[in-house]
C-alpha atoms as a PDB file:
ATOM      1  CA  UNK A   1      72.920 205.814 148.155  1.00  0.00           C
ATOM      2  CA  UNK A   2      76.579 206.160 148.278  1.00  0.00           C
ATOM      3  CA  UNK A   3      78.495 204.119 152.093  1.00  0.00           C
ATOM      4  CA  UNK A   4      80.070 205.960 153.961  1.00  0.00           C
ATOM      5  CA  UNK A   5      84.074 204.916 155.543  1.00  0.00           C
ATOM      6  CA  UNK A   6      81.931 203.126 158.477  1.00  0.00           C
ATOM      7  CA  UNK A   7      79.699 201.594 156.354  1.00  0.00           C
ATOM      8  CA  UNK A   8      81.679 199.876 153.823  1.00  0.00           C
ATOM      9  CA  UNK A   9      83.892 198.733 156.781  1.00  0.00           C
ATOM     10  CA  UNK A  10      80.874 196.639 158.423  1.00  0.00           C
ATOM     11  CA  UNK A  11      80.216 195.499 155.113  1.00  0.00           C
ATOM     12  CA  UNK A  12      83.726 194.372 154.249  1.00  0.00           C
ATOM     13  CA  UNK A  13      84.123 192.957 157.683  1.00  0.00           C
ATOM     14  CA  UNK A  14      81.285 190.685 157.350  1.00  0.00           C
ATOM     15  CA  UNK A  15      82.726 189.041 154.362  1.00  0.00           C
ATOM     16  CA  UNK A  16      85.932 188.152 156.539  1.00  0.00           C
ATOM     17  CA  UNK A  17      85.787 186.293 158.930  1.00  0.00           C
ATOM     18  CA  UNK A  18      87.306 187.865 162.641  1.00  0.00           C
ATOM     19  CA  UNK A  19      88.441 191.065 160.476  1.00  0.00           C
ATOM     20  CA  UNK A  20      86.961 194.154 161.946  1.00  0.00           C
ATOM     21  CA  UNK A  21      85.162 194.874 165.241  1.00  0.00           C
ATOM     22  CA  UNK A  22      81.606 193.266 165.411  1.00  0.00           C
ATOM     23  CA  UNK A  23      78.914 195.831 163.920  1.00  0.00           C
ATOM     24  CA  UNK A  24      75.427 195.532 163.821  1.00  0.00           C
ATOM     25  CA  UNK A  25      75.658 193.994 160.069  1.00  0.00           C
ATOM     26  CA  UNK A  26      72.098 192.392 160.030  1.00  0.00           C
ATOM     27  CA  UNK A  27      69.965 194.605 160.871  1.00  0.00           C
ATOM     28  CA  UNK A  28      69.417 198.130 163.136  1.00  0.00           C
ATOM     29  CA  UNK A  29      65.898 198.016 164.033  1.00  0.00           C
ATOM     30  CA  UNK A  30      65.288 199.373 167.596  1.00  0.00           C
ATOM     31  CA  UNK A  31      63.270 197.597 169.639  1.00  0.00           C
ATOM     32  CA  UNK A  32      62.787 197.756 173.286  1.00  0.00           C
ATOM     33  CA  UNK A  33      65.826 196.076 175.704  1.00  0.00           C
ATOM     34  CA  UNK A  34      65.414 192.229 176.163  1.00  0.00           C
ATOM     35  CA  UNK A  35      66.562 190.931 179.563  1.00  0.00           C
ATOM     36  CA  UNK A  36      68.823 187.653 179.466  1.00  0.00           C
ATOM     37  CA  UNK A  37      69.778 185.567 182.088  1.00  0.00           C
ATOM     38  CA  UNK A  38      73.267 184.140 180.789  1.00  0.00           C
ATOM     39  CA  UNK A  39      73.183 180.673 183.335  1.00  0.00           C
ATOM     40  CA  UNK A  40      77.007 179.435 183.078  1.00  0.00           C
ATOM     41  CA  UNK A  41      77.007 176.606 186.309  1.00  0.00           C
ATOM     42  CA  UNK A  42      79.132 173.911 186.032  1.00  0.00           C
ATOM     43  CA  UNK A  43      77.179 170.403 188.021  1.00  0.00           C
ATOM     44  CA  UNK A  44      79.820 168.659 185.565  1.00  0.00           C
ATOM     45  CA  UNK A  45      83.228 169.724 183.980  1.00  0.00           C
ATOM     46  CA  UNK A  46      84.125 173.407 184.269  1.00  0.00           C
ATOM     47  CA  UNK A  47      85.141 175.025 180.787  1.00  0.00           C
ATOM     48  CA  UNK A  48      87.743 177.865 181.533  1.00  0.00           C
ATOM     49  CA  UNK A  49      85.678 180.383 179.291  1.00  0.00           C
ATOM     50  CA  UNK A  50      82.977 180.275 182.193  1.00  0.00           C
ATOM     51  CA  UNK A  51      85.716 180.299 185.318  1.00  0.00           C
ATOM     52  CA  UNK A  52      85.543 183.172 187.297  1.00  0.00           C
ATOM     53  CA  UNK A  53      88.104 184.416 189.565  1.00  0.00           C
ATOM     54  CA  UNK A  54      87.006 186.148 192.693  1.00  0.00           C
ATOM     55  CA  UNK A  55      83.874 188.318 191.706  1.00  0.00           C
ATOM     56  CA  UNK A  56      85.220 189.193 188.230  1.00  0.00           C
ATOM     57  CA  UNK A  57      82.415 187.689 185.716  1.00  0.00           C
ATOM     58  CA  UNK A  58      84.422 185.007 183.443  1.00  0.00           C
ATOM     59  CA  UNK A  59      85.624 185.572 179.500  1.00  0.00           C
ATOM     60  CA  UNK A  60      82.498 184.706 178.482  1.00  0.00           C
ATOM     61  CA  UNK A  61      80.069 186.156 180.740  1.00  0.00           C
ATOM     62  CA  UNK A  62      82.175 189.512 180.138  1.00  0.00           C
ATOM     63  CA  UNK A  63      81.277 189.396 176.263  1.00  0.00           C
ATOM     64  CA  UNK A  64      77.861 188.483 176.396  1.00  0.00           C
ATOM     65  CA  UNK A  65      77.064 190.996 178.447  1.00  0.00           C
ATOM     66  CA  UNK A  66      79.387 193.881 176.328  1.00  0.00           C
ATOM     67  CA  UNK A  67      77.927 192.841 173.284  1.00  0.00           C
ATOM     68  CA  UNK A  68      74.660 192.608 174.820  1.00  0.00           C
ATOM     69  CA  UNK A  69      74.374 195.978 176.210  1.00  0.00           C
ATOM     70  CA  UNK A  70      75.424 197.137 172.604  1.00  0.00           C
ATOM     71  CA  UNK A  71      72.588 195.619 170.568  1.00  0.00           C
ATOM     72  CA  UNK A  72      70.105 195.872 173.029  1.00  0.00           C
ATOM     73  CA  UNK A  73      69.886 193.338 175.213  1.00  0.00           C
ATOM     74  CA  UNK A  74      70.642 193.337 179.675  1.00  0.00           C
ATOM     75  CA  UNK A  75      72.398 190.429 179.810  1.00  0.00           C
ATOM     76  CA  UNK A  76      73.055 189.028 183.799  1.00  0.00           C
ATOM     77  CA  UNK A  77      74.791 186.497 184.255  1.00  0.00           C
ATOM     78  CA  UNK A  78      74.661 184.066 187.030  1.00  0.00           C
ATOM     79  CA  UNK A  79      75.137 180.349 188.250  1.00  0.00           C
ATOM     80  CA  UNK A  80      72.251 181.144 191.007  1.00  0.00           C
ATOM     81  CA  UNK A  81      69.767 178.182 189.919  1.00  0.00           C
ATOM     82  CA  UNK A  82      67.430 180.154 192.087  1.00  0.00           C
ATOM     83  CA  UNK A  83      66.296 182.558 189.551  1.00  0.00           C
ATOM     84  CA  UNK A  84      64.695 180.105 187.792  1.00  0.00           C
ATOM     85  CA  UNK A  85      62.211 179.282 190.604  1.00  0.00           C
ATOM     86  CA  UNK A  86      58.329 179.762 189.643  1.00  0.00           C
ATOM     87  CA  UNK A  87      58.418 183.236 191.738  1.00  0.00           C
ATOM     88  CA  UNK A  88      61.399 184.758 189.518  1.00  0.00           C
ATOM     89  CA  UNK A  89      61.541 183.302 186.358  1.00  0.00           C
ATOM     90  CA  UNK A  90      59.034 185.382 184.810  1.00  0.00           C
ATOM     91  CA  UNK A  91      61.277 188.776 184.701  1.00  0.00           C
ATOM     92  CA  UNK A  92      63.384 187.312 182.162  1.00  0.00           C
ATOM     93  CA  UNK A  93      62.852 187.020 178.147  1.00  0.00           C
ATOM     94  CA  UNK A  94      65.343 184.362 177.315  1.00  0.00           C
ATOM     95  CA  UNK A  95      68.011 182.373 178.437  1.00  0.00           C
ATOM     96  CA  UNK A  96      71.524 181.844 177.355  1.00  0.00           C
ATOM     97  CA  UNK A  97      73.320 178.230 178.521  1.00  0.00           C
ATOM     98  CA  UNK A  98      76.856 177.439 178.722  1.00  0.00           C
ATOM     99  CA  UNK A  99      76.315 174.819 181.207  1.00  0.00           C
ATOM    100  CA  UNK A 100      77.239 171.467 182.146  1.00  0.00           C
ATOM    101  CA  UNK A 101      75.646 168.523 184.183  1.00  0.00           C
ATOM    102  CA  UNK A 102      72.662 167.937 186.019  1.00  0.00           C
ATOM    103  CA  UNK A 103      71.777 171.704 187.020  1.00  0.00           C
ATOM    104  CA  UNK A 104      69.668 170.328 189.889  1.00  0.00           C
ATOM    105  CA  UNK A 105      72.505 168.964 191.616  1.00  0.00           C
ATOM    106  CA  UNK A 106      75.322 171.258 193.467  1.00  0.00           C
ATOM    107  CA  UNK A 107      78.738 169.853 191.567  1.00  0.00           C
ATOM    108  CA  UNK A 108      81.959 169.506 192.818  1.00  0.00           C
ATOM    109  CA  UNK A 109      82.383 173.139 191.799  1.00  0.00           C
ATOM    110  CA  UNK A 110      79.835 174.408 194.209  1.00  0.00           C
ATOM    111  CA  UNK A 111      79.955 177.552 191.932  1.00  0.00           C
ATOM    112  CA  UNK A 112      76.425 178.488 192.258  1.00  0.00           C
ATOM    113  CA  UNK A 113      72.984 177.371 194.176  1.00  0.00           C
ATOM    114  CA  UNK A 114      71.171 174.516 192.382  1.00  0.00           C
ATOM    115  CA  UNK A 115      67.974 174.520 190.288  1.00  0.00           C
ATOM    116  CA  UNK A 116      65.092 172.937 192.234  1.00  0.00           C
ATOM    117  CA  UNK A 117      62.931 170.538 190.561  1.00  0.00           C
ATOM    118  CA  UNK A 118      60.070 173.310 190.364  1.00  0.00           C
ATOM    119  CA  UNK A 119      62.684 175.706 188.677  1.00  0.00           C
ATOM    120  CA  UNK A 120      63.219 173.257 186.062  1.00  0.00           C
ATOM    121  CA  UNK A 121      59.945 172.631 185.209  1.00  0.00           C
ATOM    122  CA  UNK A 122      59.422 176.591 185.326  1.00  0.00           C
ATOM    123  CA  UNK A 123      62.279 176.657 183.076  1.00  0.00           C
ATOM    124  CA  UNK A 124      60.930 174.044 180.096  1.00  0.00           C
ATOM    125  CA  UNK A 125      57.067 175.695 180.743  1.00  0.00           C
ATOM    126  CA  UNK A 126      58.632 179.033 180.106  1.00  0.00           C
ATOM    127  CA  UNK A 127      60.270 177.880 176.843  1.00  0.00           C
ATOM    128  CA  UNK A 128      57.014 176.201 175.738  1.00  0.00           C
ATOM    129  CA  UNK A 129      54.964 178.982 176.375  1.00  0.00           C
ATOM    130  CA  UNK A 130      57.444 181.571 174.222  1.00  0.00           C
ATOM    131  CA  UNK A 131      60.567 182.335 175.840  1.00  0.00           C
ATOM    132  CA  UNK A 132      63.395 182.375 173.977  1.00  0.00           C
ATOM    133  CA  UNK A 133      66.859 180.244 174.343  1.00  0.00           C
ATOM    134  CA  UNK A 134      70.316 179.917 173.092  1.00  0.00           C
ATOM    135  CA  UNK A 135      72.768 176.945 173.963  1.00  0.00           C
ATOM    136  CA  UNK A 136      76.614 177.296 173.233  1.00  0.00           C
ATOM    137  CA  UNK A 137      78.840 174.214 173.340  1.00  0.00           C
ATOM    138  CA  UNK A 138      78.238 172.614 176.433  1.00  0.00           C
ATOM    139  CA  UNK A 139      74.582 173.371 176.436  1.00  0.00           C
ATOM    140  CA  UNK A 140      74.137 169.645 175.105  1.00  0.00           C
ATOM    141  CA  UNK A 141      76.200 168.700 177.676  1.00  0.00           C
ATOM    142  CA  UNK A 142      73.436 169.789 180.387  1.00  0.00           C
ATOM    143  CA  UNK A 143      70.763 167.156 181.887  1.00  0.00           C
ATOM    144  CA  UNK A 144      70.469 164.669 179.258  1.00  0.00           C
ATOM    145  CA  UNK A 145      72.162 161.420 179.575  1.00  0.00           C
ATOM    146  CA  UNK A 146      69.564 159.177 180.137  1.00  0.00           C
ATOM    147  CA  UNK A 147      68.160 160.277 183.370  1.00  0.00           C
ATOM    148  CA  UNK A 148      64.625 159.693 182.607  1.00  0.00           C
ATOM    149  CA  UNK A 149      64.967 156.063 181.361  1.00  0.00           C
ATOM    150  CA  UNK A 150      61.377 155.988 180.627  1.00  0.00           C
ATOM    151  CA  UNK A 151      60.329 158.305 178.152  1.00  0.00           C
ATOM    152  CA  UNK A 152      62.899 161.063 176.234  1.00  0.00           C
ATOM    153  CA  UNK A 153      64.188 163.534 178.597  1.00  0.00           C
ATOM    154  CA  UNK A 154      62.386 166.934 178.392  1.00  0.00           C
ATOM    155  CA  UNK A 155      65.883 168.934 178.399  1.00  0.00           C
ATOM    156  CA  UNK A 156      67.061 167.068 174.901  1.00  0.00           C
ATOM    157  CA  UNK A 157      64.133 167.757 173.472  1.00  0.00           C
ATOM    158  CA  UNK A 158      64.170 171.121 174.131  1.00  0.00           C
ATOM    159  CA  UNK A 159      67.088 172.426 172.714  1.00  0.00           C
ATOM    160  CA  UNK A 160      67.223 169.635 170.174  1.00  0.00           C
ATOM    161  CA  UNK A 161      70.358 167.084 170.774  1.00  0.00           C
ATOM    162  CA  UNK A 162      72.646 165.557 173.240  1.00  0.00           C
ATOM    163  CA  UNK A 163      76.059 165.415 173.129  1.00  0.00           C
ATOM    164  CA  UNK A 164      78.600 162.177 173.132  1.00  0.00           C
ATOM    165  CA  UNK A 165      81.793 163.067 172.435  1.00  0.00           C
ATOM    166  CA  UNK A 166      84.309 165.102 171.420  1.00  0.00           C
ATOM    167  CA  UNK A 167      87.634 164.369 169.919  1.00  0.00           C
ATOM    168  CA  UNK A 168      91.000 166.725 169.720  1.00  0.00           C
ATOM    169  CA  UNK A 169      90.852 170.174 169.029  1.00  0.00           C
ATOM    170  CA  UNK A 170      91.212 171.020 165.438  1.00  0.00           C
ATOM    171  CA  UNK A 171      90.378 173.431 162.853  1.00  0.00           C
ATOM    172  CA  UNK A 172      87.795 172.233 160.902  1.00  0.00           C
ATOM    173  CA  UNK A 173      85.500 173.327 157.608  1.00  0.00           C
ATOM    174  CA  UNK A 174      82.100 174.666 158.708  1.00  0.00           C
ATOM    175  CA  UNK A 175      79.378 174.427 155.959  1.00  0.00           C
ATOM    176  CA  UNK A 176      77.170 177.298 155.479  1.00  0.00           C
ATOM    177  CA  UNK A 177      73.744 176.255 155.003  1.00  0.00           C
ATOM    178  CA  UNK A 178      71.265 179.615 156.083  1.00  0.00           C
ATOM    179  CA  UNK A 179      73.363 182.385 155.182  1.00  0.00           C
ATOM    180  CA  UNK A 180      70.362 184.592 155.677  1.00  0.00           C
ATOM    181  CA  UNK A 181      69.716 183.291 159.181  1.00  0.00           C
ATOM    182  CA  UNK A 182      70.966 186.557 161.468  1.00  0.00           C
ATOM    183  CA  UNK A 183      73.986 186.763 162.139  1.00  0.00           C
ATOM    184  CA  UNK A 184      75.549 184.129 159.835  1.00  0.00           C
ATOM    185  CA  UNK A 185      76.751 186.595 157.243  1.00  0.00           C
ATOM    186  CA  UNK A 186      79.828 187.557 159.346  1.00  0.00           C
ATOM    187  CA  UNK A 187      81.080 184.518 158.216  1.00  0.00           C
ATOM    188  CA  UNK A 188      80.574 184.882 154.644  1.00  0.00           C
ATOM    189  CA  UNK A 189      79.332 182.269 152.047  1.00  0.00           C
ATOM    190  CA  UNK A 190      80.026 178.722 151.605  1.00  0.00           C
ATOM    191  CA  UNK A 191      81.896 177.499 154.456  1.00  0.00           C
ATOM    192  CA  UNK A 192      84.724 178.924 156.620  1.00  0.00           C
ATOM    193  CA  UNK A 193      87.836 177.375 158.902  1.00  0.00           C
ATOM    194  CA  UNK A 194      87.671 177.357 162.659  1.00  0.00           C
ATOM    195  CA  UNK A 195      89.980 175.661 165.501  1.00  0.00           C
ATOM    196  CA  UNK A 196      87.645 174.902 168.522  1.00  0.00           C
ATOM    197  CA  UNK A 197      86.734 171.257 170.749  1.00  0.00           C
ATOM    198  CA  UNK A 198      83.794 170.280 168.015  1.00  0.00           C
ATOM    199  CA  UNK A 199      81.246 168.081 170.043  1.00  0.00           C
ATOM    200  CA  UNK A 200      79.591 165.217 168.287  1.00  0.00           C
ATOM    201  CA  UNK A 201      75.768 165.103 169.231  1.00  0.00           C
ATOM    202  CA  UNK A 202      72.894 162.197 169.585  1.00  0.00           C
ATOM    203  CA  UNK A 203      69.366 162.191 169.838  1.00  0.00           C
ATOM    204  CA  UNK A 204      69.103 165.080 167.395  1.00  0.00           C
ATOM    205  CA  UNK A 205      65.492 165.981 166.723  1.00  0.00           C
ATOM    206  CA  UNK A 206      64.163 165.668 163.204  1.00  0.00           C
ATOM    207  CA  UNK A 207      62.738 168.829 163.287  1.00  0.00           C
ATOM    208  CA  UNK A 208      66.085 170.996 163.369  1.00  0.00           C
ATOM    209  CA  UNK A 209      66.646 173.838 160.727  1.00  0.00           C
ATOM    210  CA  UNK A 210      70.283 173.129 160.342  1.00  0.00           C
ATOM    211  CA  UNK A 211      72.423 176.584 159.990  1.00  0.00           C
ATOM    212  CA  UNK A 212      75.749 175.368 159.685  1.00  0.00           C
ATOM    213  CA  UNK A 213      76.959 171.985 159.500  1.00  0.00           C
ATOM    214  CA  UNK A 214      80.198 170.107 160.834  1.00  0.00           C
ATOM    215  CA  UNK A 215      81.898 168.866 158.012  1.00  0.00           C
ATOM    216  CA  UNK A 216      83.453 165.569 158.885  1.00  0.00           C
ATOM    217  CA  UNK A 217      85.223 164.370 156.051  1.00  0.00           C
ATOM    218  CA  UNK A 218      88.220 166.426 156.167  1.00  0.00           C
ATOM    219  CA  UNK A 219      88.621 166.370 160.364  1.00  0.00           C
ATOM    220  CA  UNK A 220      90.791 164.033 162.184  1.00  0.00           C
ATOM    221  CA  UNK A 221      89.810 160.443 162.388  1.00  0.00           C
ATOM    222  CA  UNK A 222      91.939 158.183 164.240  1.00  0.00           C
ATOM    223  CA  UNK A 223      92.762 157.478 167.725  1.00  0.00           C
ATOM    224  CA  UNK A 224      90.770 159.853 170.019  1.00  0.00           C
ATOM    225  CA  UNK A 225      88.920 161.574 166.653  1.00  0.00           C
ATOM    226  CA  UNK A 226      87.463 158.262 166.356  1.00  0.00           C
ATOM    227  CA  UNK A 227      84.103 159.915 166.462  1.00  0.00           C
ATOM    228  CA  UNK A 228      84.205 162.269 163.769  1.00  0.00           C
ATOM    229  CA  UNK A 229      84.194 159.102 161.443  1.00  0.00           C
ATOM    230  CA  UNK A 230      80.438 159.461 160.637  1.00  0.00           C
ATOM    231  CA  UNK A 231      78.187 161.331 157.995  1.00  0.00           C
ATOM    232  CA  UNK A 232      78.563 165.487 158.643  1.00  0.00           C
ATOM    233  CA  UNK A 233      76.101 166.516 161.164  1.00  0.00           C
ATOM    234  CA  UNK A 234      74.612 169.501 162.304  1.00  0.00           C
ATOM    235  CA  UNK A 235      76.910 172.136 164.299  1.00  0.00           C
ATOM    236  CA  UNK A 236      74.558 175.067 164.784  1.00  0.00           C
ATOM    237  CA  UNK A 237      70.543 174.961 164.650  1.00  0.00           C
ATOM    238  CA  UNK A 238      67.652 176.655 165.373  1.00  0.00           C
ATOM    239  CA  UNK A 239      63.747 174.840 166.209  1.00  0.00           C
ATOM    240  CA  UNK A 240      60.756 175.810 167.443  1.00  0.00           C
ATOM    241  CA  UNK A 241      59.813 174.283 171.351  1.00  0.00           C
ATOM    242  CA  UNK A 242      56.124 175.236 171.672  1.00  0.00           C
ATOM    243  CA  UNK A 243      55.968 178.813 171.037  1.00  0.00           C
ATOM    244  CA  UNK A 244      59.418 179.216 172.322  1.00  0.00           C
ATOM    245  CA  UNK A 245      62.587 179.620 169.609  1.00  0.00           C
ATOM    246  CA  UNK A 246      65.438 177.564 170.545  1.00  0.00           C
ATOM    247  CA  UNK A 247      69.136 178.496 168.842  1.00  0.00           C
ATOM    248  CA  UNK A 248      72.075 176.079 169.811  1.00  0.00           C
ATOM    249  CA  UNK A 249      75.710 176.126 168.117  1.00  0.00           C
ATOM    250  CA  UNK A 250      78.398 173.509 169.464  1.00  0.00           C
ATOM    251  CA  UNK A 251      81.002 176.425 169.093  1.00  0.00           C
ATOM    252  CA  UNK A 252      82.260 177.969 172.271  1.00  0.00           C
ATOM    253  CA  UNK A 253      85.075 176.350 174.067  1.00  0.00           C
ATOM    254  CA  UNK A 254      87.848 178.797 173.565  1.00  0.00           C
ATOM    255  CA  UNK A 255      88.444 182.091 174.486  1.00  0.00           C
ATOM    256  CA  UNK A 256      89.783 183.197 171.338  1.00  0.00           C
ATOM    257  CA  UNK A 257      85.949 182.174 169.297  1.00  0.00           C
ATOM    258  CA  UNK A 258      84.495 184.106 172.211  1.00  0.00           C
ATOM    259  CA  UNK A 259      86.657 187.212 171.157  1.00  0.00           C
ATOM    260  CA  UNK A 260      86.117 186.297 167.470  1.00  0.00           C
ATOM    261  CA  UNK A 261      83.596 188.786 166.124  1.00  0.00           C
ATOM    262  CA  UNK A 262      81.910 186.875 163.773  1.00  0.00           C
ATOM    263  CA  UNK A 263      80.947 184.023 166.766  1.00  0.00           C
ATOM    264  CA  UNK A 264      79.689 187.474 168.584  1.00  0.00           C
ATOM    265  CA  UNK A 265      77.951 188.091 165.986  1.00  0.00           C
ATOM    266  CA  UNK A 266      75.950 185.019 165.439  1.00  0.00           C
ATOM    267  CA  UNK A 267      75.229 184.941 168.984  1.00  0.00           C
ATOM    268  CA  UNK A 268      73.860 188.706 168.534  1.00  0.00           C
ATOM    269  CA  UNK A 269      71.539 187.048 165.507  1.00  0.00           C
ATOM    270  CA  UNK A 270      70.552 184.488 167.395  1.00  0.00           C
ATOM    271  CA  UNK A 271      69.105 186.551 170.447  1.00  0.00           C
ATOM    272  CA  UNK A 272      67.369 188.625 167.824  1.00  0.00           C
ATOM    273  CA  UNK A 273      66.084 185.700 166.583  1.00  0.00           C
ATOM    274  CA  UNK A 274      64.687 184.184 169.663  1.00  0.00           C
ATOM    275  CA  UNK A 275      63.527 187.327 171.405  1.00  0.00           C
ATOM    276  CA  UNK A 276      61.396 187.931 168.310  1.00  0.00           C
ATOM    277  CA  UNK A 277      63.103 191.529 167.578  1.00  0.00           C
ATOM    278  CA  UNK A 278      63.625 189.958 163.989  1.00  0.00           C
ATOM    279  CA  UNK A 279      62.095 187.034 162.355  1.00  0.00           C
ATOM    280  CA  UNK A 280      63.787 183.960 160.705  1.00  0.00           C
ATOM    281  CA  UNK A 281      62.491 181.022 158.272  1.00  0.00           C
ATOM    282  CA  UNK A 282      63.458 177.790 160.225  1.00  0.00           C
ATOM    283  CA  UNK A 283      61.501 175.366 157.698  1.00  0.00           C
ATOM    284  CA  UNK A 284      63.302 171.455 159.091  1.00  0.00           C
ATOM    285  CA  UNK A 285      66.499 170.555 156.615  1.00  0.00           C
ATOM    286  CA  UNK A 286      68.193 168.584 158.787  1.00  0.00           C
ATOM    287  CA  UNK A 287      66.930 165.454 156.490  1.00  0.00           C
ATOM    288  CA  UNK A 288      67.912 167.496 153.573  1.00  0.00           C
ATOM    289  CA  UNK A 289      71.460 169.038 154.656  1.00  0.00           C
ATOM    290  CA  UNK A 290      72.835 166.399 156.433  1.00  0.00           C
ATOM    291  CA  UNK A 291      70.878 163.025 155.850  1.00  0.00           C
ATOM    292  CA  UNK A 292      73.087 160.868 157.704  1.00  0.00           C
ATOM    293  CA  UNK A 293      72.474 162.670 161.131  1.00  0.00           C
ATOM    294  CA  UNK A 294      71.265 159.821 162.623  1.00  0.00           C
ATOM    295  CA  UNK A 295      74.360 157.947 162.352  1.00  0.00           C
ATOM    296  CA  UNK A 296      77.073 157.618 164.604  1.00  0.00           C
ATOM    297  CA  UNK A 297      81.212 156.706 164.163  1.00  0.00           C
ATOM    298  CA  UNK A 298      81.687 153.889 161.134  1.00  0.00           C
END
């Protein structure tokens, strides 16, 4: 069947990586409007790409919910912790993260009501029992940190690591590991280049299908990059919680990967993905991919 100007565009873009305007590259089966709840509260450090000024919804917020709206998703997004009491949590189909801190507490921000303690369990029983989530960046950089002394804390292992550290920004080589995980193609084969703040993660779940991988040879080492001296670890990943699908990638600091439309497009995959409108193979290679995952800086 012969492509017409349109189509061999999309297909050309998806080969390059932030070339053309995203397209639906992966896939066009219609399926009925998922609703999202995009949660971007800061209870710790406030990344500008989540910052809103006055009532204007922040760089972020404003492309999820473009991009969502175009591929079949109502994204809202909200810092009101609220909506995830027992009550109201039930209207939504997944969540999307860029968060930071103990959600439970108010911040120095005060940018949005707190989660209660019932709205966080609400929020991990949801998950288990099939909802779907994505994390981006700071998503690891949400509960965590050793607040439940005791036992592993139920946030972590969730959405499948906890971040310690990151160094300078820098561009750095991404390894490709699931190019036929949706979404991924926009960035072609093999590996690709990208400047963003790379966190370094812990506590990262054995069970992970690792999609791309941070390639830590070649990045910065010294001073402040002390931390990317360590084995390559996993950037972006997808696991099962329950019956829920969990999708995190580290990208997501800067507003130019926001507006890159290849990082749209793998976060279009990846709502696909865990709103079950198209299916995935997630078999664990996190042993396989990157074997030393479990290490941290030499």
């Amino acid at each position: 069947m012969t492509m017409n100007r349109r189509e061999l565009m999309v297909a050309a873009g998806a080969a390059m990586l932030g070339t053309f305007p995203l397209r639906r590259a992966f896939g066009n089966a219609k399926a009925a409007t998922k609703k999202v709840l995009f949660f971007t509260k800061s209870s710790g450090f406030e990344h500008s790409v989540i910052a809103r000024k006055g009532d204007k919804l922040a760089h972020a917020e404003r492309i999820l919910t473009e991009i969502g709206k175009e591929h079949g998703f109502e994204v809202v997004a909200s810092k009101d912790g609220r909506l995830f009491d027992p009550d109201k949590i039930g209207e939504w189909d997944a969540f999307a993260f860029q968060t930071t801190g103990d959600l439970t507490k108010m911040g120095d921000h005060k940018d949005g009501h707190p989660m209660s303690k019932e709205g966080e369990k609400a929020f991990y029983d949801a998950i288990r029992d099939g909802k779907g989530f994505i994390g981006m960046h700071c998503a690891t950089d949400t509960f965590g940190h050793h607040r439940h002394m005791d036992k592993h804390d139920p946030y972590i292992e969730m959405i499948g690591g906890e971040f310690a550290g990151h160094g300078s920004q820098q561009k750095a080589k991404i390894i490709i590991n699931d190019p036929a995980f949706p979404g991924v193609k926009a960035f072609g084969t093999g590996s690709f280049m990208l400047t963003d703040e790379w966190y370094t993660q812990r506590n990262i779940a054995d069970d992970l299908h690792v999609i791309l991988t941070q390639e830590t040879a070649s990045m910065h080492h010294e001073g402040g990059d002390r931390m990317y001296n360590r084995p390559s670890f996993p950037e972006t990943w997808a696991h099962m919680h329950g019956k829920g699908r969990v999708f995190y990638t580290s990208m997501g600091h800067r507003e130019d990967v926001w507006s890159n439309p290849s990082y749209q497009s793998l976060l279009i995959g990846a709502l696909d993905w865990v709103t079950g409108k198209v299916d995935a193979s997630i078999e664990p290679n996190v042993a396989k991919v990157t074997p030393g995952y479990r290490q941290g800086p030499a």
